[in-house]
PDB file of N, CA and C in Angstrom:
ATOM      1  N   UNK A   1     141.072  82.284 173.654  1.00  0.00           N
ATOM      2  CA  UNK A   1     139.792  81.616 173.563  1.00  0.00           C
ATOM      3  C   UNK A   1     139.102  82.044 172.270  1.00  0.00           C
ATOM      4  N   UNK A   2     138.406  81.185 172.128  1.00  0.00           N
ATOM      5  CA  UNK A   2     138.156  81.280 170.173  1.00  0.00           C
ATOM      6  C   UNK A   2     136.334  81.135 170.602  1.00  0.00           C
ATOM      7  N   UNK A   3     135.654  82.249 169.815  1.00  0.00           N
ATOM      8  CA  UNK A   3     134.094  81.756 169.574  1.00  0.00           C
ATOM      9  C   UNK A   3     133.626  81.020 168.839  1.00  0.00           C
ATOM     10  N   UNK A   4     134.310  80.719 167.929  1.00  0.00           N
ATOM     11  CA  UNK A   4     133.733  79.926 166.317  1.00  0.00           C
ATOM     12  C   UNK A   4     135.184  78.451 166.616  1.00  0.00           C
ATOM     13  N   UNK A   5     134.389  76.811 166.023  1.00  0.00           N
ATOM     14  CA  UNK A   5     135.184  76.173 165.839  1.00  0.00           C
ATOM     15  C   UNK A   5     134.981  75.847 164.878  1.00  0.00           C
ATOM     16  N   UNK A   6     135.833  75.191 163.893  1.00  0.00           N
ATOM     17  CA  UNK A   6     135.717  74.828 162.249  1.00  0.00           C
ATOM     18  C   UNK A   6     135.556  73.470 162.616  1.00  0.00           C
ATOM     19  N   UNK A   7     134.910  72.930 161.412  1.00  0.00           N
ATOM     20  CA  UNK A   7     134.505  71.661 161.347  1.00  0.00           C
ATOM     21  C   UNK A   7     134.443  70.794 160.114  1.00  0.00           C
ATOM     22  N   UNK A   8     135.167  69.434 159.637  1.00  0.00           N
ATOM     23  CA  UNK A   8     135.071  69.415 158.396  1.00  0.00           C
ATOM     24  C   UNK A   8     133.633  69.142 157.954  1.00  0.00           C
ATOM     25  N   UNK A   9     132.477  69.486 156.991  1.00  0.00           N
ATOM     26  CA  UNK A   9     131.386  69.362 156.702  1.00  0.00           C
ATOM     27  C   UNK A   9     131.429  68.572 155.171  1.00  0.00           C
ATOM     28  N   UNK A  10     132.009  68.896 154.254  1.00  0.00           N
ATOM     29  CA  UNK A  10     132.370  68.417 152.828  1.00  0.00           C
ATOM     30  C   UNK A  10     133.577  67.958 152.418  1.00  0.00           C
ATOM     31  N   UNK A  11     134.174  67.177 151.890  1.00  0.00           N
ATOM     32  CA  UNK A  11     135.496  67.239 151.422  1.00  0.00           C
ATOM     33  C   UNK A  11     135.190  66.287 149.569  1.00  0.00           C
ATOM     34  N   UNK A  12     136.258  66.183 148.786  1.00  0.00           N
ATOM     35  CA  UNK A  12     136.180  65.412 147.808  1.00  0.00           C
ATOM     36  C   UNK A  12     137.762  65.244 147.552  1.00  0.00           C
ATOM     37  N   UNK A  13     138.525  64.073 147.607  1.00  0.00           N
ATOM     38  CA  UNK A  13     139.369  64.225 146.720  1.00  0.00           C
ATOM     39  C   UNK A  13     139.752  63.717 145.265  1.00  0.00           C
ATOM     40  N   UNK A  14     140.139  65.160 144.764  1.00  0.00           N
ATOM     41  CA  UNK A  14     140.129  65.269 142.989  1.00  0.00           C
ATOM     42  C   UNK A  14     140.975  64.706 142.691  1.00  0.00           C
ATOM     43  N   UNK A  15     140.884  63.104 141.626  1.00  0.00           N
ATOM     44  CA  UNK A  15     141.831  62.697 141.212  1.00  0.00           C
ATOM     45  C   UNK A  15     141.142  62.212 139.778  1.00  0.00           C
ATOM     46  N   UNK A  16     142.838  61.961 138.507  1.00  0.00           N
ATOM     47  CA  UNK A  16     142.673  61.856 137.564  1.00  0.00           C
ATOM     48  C   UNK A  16     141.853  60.351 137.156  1.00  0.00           C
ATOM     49  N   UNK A  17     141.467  59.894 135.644  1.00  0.00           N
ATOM     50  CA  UNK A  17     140.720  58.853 135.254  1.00  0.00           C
ATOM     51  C   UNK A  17     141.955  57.795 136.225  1.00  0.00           C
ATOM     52  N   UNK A  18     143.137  57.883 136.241  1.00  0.00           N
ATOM     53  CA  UNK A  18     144.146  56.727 136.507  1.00  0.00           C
ATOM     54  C   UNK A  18     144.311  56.856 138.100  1.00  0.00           C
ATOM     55  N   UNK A  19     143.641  57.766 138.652  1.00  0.00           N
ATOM     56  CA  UNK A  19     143.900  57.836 140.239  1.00  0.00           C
ATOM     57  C   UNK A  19     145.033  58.912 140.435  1.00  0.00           C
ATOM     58  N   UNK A  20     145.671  59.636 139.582  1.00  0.00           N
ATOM     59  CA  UNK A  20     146.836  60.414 140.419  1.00  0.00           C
ATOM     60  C   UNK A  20     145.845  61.106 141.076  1.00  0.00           C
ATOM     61  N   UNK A  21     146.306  62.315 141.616  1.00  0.00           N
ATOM     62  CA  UNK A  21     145.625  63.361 142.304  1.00  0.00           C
ATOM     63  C   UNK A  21     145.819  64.446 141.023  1.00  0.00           C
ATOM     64  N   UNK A  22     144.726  65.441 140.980  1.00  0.00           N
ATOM     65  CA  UNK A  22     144.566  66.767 139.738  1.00  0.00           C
ATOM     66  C   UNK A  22     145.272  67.899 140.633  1.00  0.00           C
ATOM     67  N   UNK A  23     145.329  68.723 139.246  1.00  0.00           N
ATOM     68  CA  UNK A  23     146.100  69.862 140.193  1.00  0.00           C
ATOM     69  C   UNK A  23     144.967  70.626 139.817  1.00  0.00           C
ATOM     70  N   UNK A  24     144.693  71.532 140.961  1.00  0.00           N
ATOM     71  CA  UNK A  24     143.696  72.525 141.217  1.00  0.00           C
ATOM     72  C   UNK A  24     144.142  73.773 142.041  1.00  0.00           C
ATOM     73  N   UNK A  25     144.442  74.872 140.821  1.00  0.00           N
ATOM     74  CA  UNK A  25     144.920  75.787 141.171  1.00  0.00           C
ATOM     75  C   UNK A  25     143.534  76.831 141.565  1.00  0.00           C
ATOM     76  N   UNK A  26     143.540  76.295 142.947  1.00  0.00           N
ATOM     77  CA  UNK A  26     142.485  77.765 143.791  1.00  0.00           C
ATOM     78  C   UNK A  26     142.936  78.891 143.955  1.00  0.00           C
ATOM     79  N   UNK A  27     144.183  79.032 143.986  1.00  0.00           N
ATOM     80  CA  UNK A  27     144.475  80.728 144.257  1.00  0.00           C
ATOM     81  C   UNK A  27     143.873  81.586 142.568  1.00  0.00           C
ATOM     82  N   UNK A  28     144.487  80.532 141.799  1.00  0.00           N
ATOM     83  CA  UNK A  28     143.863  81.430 140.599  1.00  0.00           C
ATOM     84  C   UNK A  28     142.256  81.985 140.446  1.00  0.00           C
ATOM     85  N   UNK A  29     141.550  80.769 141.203  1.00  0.00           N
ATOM     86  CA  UNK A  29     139.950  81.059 141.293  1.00  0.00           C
ATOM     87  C   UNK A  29     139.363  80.213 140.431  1.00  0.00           C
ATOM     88  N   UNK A  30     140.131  79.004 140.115  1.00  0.00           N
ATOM     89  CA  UNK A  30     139.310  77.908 139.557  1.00  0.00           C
ATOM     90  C   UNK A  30     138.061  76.941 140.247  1.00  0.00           C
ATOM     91  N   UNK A  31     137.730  77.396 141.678  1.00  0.00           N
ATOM     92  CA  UNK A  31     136.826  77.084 142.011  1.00  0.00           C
ATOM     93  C   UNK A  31     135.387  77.716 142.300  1.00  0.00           C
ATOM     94  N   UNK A  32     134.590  77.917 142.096  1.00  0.00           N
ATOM     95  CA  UNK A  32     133.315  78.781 142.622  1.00  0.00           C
ATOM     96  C   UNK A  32     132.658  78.234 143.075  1.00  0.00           C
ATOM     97  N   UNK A  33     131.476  78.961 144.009  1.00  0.00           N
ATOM     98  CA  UNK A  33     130.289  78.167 144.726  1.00  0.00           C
ATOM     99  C   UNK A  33     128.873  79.138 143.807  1.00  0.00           C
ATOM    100  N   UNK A  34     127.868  78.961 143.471  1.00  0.00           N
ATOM    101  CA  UNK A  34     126.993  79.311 142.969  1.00  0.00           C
ATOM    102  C   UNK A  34     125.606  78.189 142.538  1.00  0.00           C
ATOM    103  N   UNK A  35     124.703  78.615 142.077  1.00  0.00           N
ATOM    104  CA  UNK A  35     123.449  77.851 141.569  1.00  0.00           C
ATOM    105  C   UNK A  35     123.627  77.876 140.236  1.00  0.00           C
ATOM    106  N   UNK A  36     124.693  77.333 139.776  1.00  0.00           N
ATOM    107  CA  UNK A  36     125.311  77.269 138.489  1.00  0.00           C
ATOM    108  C   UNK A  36     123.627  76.677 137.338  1.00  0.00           C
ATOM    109  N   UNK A  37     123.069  75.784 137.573  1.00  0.00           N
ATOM    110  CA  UNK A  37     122.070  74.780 136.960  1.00  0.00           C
ATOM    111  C   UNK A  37     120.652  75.859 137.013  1.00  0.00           C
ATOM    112  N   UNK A  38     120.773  77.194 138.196  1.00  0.00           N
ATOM    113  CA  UNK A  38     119.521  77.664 138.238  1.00  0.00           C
ATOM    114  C   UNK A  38     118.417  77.031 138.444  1.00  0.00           C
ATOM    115  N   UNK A  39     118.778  76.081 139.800  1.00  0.00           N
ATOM    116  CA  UNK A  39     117.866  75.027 139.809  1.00  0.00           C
ATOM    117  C   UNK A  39     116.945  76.119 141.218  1.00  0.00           C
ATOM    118  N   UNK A  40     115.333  75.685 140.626  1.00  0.00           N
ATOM    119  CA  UNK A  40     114.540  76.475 141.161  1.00  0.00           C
ATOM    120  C   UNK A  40     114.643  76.813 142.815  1.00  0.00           C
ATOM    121  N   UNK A  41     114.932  75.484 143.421  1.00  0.00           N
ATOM    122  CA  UNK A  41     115.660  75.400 144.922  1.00  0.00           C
ATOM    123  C   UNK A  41     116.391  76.569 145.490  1.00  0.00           C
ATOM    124  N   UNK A  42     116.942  76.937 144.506  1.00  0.00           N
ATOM    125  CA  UNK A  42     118.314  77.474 144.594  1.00  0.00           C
ATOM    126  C   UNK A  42     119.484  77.009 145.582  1.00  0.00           C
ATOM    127  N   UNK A  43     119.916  75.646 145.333  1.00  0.00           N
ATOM    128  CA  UNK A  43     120.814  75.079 145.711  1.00  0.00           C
ATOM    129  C   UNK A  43     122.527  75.635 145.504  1.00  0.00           C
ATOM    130  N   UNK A  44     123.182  75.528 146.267  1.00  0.00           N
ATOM    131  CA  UNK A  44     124.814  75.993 145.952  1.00  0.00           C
ATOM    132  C   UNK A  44     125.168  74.844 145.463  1.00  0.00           C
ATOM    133  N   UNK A  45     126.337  74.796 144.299  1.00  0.00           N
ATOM    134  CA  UNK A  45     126.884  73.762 144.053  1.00  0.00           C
ATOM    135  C   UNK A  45     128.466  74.037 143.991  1.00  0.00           C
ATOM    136  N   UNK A  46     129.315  73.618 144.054  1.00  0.00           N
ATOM    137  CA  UNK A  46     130.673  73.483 144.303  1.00  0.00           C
ATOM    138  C   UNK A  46     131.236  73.270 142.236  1.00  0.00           C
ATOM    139  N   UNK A  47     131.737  74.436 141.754  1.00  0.00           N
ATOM    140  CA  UNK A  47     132.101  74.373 140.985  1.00  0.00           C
ATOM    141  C   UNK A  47     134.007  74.202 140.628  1.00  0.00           C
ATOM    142  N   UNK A  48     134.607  72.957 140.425  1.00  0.00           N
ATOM    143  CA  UNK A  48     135.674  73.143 140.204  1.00  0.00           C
ATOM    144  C   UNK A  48     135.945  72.906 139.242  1.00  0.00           C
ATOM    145  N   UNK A  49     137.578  73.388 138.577  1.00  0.00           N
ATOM    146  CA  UNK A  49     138.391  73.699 137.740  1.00  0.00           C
ATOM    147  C   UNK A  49     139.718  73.463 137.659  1.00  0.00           C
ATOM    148  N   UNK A  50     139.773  72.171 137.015  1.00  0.00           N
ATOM    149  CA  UNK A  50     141.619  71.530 136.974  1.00  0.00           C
ATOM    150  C   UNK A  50     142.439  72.411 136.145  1.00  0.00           C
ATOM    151  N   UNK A  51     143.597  72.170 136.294  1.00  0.00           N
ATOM    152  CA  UNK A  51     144.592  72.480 135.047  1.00  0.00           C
ATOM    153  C   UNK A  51     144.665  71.109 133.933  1.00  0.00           C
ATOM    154  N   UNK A  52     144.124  70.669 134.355  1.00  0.00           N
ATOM    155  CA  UNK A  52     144.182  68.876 133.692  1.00  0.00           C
ATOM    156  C   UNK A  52     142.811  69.329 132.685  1.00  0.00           C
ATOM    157  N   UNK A  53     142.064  70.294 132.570  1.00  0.00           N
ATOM    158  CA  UNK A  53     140.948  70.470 132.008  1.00  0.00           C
ATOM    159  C   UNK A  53     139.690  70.041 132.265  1.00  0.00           C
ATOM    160  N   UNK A  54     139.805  69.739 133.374  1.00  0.00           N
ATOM    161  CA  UNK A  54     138.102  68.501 134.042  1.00  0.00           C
ATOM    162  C   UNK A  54     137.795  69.721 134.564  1.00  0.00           C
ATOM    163  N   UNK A  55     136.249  69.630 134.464  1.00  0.00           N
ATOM    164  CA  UNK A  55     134.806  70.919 135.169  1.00  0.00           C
ATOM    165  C   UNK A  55     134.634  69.744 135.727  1.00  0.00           C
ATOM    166  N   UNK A  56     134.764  69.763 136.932  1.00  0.00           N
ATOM    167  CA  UNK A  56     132.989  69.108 137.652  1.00  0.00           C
ATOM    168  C   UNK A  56     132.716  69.676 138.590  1.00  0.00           C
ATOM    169  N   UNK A  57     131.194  69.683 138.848  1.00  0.00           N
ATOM    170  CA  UNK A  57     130.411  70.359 139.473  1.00  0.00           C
ATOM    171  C   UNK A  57     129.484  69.383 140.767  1.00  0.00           C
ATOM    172  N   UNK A  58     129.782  69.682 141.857  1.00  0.00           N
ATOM    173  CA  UNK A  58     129.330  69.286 143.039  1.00  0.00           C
ATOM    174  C   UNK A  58     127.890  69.657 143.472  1.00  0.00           C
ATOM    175  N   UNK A  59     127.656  69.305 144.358  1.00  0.00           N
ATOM    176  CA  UNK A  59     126.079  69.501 144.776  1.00  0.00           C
ATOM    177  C   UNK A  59     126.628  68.532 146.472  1.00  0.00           C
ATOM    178  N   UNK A  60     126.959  69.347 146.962  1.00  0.00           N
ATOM    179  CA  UNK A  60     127.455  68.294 148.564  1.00  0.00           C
ATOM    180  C   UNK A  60     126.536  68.123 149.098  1.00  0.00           C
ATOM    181  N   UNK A  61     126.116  66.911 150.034  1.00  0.00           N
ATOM    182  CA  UNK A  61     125.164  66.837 150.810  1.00  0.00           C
ATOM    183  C   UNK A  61     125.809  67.028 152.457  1.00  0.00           C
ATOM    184  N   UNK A  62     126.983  66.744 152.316  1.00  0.00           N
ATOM    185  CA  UNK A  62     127.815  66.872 153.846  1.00  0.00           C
ATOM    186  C   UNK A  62     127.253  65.505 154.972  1.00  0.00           C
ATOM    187  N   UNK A  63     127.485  65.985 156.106  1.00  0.00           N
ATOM    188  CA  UNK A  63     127.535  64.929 156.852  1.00  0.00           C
ATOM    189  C   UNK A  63     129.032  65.445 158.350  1.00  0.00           C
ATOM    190  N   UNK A  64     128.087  64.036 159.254  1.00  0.00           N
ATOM    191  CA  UNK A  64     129.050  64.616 160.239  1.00  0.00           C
ATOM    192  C   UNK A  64     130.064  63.997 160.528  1.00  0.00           C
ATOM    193  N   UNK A  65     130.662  63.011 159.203  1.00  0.00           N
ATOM    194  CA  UNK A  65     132.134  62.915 159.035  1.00  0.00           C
ATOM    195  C   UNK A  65     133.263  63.945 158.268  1.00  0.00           C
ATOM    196  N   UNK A  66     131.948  64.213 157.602  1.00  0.00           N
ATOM    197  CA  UNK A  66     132.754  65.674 156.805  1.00  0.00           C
ATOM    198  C   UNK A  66     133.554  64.803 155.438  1.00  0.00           C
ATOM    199  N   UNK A  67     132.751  63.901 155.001  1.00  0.00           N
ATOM    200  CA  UNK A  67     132.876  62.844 153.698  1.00  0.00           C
ATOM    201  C   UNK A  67     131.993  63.314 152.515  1.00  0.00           C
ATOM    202  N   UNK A  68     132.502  62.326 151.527  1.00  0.00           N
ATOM    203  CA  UNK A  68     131.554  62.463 150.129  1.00  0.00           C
ATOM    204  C   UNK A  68     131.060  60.904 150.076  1.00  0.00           C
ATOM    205  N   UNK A  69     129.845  61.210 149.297  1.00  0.00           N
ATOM    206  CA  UNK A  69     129.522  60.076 148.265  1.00  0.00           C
ATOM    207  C   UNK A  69     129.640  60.572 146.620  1.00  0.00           C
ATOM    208  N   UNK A  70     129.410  59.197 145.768  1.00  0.00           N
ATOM    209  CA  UNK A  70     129.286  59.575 144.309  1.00  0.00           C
ATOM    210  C   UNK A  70     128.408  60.235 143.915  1.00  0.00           C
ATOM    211  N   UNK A  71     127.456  60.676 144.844  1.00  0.00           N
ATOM    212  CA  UNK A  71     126.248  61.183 144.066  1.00  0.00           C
ATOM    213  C   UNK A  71     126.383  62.669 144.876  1.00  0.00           C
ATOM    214  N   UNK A  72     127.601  63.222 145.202  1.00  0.00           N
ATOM    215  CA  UNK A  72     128.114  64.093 145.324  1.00  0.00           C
ATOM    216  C   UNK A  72     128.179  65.063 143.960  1.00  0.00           C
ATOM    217  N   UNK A  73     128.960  64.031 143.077  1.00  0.00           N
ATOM    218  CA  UNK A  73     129.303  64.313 141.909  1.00  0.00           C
ATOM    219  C   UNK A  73     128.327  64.611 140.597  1.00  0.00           C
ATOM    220  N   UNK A  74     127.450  66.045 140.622  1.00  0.00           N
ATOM    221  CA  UNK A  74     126.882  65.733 138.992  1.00  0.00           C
ATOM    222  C   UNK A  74     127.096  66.171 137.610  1.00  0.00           C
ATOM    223  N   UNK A  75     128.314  67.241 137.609  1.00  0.00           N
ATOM    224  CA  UNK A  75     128.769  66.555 136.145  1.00  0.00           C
ATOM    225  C   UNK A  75     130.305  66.749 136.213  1.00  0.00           C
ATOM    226  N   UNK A  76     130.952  65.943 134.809  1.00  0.00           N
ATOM    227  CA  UNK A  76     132.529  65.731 135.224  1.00  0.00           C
ATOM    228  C   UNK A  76     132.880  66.046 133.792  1.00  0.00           C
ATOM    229  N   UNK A  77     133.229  66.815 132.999  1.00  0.00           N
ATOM    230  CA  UNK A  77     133.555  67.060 131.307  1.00  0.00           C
ATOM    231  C   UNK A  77     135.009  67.486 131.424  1.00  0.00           C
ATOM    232  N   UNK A  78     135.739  67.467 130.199  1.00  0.00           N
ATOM    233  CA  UNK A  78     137.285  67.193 129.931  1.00  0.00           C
ATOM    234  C   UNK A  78     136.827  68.567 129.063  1.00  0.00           C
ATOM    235  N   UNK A  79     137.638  69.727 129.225  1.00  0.00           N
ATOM    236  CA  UNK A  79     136.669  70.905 128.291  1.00  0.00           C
ATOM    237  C   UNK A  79     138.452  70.046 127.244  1.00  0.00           C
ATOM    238  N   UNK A  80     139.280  69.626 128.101  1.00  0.00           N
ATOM    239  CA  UNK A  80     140.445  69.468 127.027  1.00  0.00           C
ATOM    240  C   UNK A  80     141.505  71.000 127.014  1.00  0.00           C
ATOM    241  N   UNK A  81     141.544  71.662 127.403  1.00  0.00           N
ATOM    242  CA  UNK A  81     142.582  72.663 127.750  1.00  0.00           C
ATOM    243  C   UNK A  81     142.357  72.884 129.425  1.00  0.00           C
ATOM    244  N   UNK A  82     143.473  73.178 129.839  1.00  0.00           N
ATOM    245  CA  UNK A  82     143.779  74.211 131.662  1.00  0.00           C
ATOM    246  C   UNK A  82     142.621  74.765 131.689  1.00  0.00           C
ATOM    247  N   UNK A  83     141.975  75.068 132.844  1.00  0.00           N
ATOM    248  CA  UNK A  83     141.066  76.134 133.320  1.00  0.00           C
ATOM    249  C   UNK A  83     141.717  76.495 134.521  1.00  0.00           C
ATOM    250  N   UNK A  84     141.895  77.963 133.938  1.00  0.00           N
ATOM    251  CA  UNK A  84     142.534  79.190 134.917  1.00  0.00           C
ATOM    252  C   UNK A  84     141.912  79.441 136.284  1.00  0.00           C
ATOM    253  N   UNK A  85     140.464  79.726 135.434  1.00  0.00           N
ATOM    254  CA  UNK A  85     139.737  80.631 136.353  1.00  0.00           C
ATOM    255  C   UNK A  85     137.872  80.457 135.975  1.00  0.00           C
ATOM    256  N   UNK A  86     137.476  80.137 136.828  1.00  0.00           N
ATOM    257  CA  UNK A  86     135.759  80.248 136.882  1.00  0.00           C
ATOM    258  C   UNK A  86     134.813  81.337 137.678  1.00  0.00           C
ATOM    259  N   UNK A  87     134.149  82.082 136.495  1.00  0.00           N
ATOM    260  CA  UNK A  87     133.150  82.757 137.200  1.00  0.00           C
ATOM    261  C   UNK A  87     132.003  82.573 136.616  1.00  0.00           C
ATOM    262  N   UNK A  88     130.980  82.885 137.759  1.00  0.00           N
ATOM    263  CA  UNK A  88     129.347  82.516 137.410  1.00  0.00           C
ATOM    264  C   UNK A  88     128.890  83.986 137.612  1.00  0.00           C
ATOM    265  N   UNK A  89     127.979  84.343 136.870  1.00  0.00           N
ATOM    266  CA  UNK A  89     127.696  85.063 136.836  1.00  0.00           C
ATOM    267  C   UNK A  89     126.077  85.498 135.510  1.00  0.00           C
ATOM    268  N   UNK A  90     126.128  86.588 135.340  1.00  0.00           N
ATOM    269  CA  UNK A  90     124.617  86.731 134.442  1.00  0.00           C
ATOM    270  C   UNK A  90     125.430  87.532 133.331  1.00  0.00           C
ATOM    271  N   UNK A  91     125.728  86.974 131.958  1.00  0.00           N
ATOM    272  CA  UNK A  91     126.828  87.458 131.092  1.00  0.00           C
ATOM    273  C   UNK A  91     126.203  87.506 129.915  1.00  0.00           C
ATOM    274  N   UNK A  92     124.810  87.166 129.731  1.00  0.00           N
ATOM    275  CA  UNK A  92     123.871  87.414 128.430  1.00  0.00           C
ATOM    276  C   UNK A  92     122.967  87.742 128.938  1.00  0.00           C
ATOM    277  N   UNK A  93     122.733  89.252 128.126  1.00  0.00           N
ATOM    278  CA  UNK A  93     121.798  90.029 128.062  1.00  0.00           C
ATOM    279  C   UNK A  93     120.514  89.888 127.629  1.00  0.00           C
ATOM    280  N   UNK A  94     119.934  90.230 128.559  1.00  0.00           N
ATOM    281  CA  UNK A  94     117.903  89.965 128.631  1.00  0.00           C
ATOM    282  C   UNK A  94     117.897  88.701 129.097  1.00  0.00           C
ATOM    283  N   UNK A  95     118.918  87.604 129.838  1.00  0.00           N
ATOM    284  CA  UNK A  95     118.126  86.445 130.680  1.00  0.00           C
ATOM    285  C   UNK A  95     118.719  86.756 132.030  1.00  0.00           C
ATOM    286  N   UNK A  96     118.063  86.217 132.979  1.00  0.00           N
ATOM    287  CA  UNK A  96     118.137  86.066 134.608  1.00  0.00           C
ATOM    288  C   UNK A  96     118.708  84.928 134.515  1.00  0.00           C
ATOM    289  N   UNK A  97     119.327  84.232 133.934  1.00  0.00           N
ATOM    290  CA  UNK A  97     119.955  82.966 134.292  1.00  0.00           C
ATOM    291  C   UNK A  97     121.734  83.135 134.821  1.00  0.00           C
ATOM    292  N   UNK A  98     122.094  82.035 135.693  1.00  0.00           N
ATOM    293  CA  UNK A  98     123.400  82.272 135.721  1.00  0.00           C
ATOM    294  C   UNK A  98     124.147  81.672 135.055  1.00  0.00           C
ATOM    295  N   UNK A  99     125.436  82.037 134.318  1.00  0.00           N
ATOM    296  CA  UNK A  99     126.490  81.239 133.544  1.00  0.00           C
ATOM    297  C   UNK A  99     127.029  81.279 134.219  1.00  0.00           C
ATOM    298  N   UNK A 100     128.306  80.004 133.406  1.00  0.00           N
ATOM    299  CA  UNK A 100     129.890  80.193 133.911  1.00  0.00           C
ATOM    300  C   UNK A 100     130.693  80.643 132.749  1.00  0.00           C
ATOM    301  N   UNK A 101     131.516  81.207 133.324  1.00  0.00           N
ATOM    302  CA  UNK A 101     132.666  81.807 132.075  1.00  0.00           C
ATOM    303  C   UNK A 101     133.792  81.267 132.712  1.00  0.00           C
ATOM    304  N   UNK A 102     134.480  80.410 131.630  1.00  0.00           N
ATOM    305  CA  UNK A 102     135.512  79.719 131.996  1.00  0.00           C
ATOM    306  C   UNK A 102     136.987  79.766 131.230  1.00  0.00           C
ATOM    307  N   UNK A 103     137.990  80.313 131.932  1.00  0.00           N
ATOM    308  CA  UNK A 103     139.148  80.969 131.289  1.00  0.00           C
ATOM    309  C   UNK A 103     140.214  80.026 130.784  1.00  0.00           C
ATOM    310  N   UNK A 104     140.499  79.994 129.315  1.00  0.00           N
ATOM    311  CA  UNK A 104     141.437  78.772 129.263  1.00  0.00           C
ATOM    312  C   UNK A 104     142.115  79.543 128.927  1.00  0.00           C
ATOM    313  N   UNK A 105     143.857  79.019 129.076  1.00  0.00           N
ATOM    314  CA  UNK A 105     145.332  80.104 128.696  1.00  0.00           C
ATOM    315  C   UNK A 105     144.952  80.958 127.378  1.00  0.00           C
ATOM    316  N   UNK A 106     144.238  80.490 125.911  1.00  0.00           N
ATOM    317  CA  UNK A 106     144.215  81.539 125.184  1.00  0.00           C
ATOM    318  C   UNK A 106     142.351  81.746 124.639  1.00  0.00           C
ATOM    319  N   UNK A 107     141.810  81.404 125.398  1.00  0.00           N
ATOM    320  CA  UNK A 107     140.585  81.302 125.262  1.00  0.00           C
ATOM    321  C   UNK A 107     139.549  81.813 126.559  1.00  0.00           C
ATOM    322  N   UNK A 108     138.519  82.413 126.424  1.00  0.00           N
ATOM    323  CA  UNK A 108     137.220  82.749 127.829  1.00  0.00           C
ATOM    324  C   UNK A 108     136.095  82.026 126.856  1.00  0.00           C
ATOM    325  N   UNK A 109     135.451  80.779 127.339  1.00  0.00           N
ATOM    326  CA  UNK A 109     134.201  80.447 126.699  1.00  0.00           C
ATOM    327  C   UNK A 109     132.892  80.774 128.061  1.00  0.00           C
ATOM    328  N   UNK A 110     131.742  80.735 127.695  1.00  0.00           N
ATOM    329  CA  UNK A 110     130.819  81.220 128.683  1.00  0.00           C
ATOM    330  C   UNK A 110     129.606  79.762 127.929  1.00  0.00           C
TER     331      UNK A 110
END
């Protein structure tokens, strides 16, 4: 007997400009959840990270199909190389704001 049941609440599926499906390597940690925008709310947003090079960044509203809409989606950029790995975090000194630092095979941009 189980206390907790899972439930789907969010889903999106990531696919390329042509419709394949992206590859999204999560074990590496290309995804994060954080208030990436520092929006005063302090809202979580769903940060992912292709090997195809697409950032986009979520803001889910959920629902009790456990679906998306487009306005799921608010931003979608081609950085143009793999992203390994995403972390948010506070990585310049003297602001309270949060970044992302984002790991490409021979590159970390923030």
């Amino acid at each position: 007997m189980s206390l907790f049941r899972a439930k789907d609440w969010w889903s999106w599926r990531i696919t390329t400009t042509d419709g394949t499906p992206d590859e999204i390597d999560g074990t590496a940690g290309a995804v994060a959840v954080a208030n990436i925008d520092n929006d005063p709310a302090g809202k979580m947003k769903v940060v992912v990270g292709s090997l195809s090079g697409v950032l986009r960044i979520f803001l889910p509203k959920g629902g009790p199909s456990g679906g998306s809409t487009v306005e799921d989606l608010i931003v979608e950029r081609n950085l143009q190389w793999p992203i390994l790995q995403l972390l948010p975090g506070r990585f310049i000194s003297g602001s309270s704001e949060l970044f992302l630092a984002v790991l490409h095979p021979y590159s970390l941009a923030v």
